[in-house]
C-alpha atoms as a PDB file:
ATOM      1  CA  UNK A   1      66.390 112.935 127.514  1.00  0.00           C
ATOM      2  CA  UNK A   2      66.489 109.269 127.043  1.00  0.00           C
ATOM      3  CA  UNK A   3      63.338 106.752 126.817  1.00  0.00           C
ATOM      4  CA  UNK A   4      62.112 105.896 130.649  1.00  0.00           C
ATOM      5  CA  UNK A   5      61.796 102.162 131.383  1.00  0.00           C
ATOM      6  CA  UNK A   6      59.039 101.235 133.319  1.00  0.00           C
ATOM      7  CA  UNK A   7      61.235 100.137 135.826  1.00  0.00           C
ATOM      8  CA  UNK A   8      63.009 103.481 136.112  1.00  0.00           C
ATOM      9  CA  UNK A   9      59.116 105.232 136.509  1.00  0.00           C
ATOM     10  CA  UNK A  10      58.499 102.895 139.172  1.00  0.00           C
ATOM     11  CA  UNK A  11      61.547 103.874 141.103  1.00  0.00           C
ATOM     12  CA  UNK A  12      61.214 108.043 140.955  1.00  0.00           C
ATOM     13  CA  UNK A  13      59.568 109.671 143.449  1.00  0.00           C
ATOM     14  CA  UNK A  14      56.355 111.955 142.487  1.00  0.00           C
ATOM     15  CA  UNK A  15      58.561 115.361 142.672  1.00  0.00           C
ATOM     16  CA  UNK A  16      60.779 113.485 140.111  1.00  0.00           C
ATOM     17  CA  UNK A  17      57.663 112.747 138.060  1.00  0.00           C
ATOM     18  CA  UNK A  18      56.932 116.382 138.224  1.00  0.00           C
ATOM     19  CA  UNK A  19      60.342 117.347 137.690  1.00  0.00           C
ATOM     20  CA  UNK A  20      60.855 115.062 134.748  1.00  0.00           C
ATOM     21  CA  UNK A  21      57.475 116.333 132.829  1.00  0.00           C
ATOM     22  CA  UNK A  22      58.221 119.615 133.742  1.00  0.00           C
ATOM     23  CA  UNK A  23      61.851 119.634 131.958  1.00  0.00           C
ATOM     24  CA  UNK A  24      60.361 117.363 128.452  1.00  0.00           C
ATOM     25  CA  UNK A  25      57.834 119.853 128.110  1.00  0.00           C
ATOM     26  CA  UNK A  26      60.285 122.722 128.092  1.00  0.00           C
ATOM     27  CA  UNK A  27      62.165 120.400 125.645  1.00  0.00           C
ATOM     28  CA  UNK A  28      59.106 120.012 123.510  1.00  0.00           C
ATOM     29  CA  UNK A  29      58.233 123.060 123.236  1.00  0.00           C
ATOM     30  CA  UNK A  30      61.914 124.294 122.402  1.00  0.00           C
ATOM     31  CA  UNK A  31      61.870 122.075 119.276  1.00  0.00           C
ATOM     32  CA  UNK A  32      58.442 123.006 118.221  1.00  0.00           C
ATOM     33  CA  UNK A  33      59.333 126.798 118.065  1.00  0.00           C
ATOM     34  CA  UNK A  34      62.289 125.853 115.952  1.00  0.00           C
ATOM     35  CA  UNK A  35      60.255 124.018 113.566  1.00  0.00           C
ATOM     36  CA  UNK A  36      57.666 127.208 113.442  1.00  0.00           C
ATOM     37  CA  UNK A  37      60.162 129.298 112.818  1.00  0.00           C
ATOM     38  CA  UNK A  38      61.405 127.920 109.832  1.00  0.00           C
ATOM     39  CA  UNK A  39      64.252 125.514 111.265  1.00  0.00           C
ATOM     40  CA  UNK A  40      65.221 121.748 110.510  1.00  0.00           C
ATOM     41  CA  UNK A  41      65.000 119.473 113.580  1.00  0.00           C
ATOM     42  CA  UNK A  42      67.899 117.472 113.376  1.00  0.00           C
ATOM     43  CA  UNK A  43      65.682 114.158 114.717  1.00  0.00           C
ATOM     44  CA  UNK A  44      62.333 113.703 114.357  1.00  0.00           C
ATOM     45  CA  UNK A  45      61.857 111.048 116.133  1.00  0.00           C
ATOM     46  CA  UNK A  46      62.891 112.613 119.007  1.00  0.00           C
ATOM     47  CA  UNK A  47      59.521 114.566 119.186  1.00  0.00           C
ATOM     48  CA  UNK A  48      57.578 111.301 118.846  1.00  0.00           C
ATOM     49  CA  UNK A  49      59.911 110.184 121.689  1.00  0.00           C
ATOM     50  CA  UNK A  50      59.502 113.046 124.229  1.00  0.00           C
ATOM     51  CA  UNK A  51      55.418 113.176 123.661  1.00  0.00           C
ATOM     52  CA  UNK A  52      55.692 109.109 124.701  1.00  0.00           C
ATOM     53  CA  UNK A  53      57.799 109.759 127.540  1.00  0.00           C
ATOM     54  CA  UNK A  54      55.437 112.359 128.826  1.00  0.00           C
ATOM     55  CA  UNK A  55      52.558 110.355 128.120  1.00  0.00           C
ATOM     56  CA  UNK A  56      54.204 107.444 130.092  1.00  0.00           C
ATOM     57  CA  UNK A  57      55.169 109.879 133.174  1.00  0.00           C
ATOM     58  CA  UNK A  58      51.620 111.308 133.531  1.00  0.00           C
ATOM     59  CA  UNK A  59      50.179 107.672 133.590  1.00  0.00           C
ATOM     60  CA  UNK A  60      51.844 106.734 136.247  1.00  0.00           C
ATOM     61  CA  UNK A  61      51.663 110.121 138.229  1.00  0.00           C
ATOM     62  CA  UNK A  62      47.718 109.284 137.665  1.00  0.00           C
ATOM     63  CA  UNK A  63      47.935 105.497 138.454  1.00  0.00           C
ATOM     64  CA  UNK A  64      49.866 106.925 141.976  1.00  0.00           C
ATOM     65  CA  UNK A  65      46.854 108.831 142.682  1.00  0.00           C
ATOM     66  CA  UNK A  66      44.559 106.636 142.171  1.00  0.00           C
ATOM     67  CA  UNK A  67      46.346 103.636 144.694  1.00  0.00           C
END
């Protein structure tokens, strides 16, 4: 999944937040296993990437709330 732009975030609905967190956590936790396991994660950075992206999604999901 590619990097989320804040202008994108602003633009998804809440069950798209959901959705979106939902689906990068799966994806997180797919390449962590591999990496337990023994295996060679063919980026890196994608990791960093995905735990940002989350991180971003859940702000605004909270900032949402908050309003």
């Amino acid at each position: 999944m590619a990097i989320i732009r804040s202008k994108e975030l602003k633009e998804l609905a809440p069950e798209e937040l959901d959705k979106r967190v939902g689906e990068l956590r799966l994806e997180l936790a797919k390449n962590r296993a591999q990496i337990a396991i023994g295996g060679a994660v063919k980026n890196p950075g994608k990791l960093r990437e995905q735990r940002r992206t989350i991180a971003k999604l859940l702000t605004e999901k909270g900032r949402r709330k908050v309003k």
